[in-house]
Each structure stands twice: as structure tokens, then as C-alpha cells.
C-alpha atoms as a PDB file:
ATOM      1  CA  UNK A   1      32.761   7.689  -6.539  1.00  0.00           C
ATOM      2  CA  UNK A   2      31.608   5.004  -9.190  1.00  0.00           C
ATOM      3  CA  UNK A   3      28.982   6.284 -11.426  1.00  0.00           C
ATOM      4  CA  UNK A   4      29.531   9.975 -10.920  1.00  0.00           C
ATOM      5  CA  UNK A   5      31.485  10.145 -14.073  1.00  0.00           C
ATOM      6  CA  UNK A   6      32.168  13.822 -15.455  1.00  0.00           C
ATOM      7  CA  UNK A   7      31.905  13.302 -19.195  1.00  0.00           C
ATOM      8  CA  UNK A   8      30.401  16.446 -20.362  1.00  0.00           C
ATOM      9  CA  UNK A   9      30.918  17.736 -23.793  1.00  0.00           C
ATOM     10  CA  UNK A  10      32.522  14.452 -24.769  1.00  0.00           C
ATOM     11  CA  UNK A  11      31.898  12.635 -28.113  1.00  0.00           C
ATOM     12  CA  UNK A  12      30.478   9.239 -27.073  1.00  0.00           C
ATOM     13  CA  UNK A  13      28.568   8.825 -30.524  1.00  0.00           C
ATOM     14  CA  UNK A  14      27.930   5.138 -32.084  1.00  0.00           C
ATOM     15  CA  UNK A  15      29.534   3.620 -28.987  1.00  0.00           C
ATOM     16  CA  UNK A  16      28.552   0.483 -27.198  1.00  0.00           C
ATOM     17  CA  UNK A  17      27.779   1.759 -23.690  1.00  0.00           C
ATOM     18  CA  UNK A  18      24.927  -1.545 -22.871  1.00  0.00           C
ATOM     19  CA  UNK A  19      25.306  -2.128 -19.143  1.00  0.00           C
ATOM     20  CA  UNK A  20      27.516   0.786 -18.326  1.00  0.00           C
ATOM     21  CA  UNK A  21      27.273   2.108 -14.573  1.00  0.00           C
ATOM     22  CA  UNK A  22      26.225   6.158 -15.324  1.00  0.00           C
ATOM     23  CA  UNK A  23      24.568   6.783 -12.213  1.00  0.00           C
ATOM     24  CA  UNK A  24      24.915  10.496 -11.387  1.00  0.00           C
ATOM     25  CA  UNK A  25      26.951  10.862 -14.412  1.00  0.00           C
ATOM     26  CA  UNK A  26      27.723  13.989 -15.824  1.00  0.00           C
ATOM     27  CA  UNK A  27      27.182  13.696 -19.515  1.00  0.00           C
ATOM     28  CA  UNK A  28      25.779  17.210 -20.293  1.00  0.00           C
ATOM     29  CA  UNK A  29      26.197  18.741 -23.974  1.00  0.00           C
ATOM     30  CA  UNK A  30      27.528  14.860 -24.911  1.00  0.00           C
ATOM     31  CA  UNK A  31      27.714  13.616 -28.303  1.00  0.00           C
ATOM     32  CA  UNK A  32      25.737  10.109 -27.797  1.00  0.00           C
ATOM     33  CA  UNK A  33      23.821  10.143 -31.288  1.00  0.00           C
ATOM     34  CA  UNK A  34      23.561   6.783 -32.467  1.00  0.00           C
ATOM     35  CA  UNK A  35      25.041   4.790 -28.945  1.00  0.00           C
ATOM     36  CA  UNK A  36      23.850   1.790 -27.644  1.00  0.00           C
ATOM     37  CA  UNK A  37      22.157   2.829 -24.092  1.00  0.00           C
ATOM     38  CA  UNK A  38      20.204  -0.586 -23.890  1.00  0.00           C
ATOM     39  CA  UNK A  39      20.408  -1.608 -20.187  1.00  0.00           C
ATOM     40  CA  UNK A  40      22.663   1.266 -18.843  1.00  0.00           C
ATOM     41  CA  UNK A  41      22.085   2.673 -15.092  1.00  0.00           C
ATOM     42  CA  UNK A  42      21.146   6.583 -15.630  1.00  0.00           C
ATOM     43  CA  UNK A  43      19.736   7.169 -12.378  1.00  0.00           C
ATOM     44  CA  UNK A  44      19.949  10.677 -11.675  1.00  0.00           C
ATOM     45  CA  UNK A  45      22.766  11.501 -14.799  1.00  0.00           C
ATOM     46  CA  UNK A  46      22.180  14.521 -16.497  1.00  0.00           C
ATOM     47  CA  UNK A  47      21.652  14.483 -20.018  1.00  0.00           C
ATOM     48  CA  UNK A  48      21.085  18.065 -20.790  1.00  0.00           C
ATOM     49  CA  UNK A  49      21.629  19.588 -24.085  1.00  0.00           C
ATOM     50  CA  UNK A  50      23.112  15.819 -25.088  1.00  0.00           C
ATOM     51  CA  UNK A  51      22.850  14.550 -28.143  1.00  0.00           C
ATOM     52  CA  UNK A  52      20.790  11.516 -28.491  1.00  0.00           C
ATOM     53  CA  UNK A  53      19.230  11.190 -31.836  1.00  0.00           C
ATOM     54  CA  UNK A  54      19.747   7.471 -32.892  1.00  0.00           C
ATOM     55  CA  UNK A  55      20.651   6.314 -29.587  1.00  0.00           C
ATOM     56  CA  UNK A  56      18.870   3.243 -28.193  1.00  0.00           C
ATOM     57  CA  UNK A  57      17.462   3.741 -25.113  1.00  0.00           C
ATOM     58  CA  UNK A  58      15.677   1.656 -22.458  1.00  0.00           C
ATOM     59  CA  UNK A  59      12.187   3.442 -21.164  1.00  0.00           C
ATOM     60  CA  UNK A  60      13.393   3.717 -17.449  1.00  0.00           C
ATOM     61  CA  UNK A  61      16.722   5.377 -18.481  1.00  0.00           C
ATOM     62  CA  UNK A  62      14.502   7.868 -20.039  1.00  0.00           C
ATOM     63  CA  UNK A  63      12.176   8.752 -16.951  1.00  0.00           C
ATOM     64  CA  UNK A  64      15.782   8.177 -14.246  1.00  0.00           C
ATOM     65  CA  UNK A  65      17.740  10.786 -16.400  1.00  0.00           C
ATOM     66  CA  UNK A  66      17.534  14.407 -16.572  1.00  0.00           C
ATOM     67  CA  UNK A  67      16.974  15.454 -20.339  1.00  0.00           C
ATOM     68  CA  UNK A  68      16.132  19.310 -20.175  1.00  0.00           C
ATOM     69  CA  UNK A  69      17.304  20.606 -23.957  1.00  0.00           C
ATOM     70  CA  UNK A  70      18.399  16.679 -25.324  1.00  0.00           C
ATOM     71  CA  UNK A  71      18.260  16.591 -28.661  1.00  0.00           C
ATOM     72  CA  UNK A  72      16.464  13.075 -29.797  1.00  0.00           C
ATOM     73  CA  UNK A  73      14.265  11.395 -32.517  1.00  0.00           C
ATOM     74  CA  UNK A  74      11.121  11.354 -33.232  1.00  0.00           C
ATOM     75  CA  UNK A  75      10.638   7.464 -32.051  1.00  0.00           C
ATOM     76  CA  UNK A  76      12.975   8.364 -28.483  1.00  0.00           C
ATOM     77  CA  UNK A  77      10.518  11.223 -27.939  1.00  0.00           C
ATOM     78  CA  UNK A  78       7.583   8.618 -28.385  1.00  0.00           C
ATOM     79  CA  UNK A  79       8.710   6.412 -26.230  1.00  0.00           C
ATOM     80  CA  UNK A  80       9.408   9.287 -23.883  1.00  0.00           C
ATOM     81  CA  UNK A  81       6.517  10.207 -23.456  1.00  0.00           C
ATOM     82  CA  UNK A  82       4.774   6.633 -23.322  1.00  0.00           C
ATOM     83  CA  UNK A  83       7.321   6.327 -20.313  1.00  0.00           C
ATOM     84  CA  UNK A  84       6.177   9.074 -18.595  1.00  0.00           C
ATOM     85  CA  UNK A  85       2.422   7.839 -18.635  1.00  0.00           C
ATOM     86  CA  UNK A  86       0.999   9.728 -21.574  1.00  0.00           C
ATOM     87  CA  UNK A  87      -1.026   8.137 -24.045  1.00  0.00           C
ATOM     88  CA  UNK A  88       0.493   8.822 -27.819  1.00  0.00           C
ATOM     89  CA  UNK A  89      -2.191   9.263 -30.585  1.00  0.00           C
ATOM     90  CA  UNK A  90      -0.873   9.720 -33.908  1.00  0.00           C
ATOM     91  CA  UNK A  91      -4.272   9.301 -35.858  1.00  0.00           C
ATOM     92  CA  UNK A  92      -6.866  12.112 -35.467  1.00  0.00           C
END
């Protein structure tokens, strides 16, 4: 079916993936450091264990996709957690 794409375990890193279709995609244990993520469909694809320091993603892919053990930055898990409703203080 379109979207349901198995891609585990595959090196995706530095691609341009902007608009893809991943719905339900299967991109567990993926290499996607330092893609381009802006504006792809992620509902429901699992991301776990992937790779995603450097990537750019949009806020909603990071509240549609599963990311149990992802690997990101320090700015992705920011944004993560803005995304998810928590308030970020980094002063005291």
C-alpha cells in the first residue's frame, strides 16, 4: 500500500526526503542524520532506534511518528518536547 514503505536499517542520511509520503513507514534503526524531513507525512511511521541527529524536522512529524530509542540533537529534542506541550526552560 502507498506509504507503508519497509525501509528499516537503510542509510537515508543527508537526503532530500521534503514532501515524501511515509505514512506507516517502516524506517526503524534508519540512518536519516542530517535529511531534509521538512513537510514529510510520518503519520504513524516508526522511527525507532533511527538516526536523526541533524535532520530537519517539522513539529507534527515529531508528535505523528513513533521515536522510542531515536537518536537526535539537542535542538530536535527541544522542539520535541515544545511539540508535545511542555514548556522548555533553559535558564534557572
Amino acid at each position: 500500500a502507498p506509504g507503508r514503505a519497509d525501509l528499516r536499517n537503510t542509510v537515508l542520511a543527508g537526503l532530500k526526503l521534503t514532501e515524501a509520503n511515509l505514512v506507516q513507514a517502516d524506517l526503524r534503526g534508519a540512518d536519516l542524520s542530517g535529511a531534509d524531513l521538512t513537510g514529510a507525512r510520518l503519520q504513524h511511521a516508526r522511527l525507532d532506534n533511527a538516526d536523526l541527529r541533524g535532520a530537519r524536522l517539522d513539529a507534527d512529524a515529531l508528535v505523528q511518528a513513533r521515536l522510542t530509542g531515536a537518536r537526535i540533537d539537542i535542538d530536535t529534542a527541544i522542539r520535541f518536547a515544545v511539540a508535545h506541550g511542555l514548556r522548555v526552560d533553559l535558564g534557572r
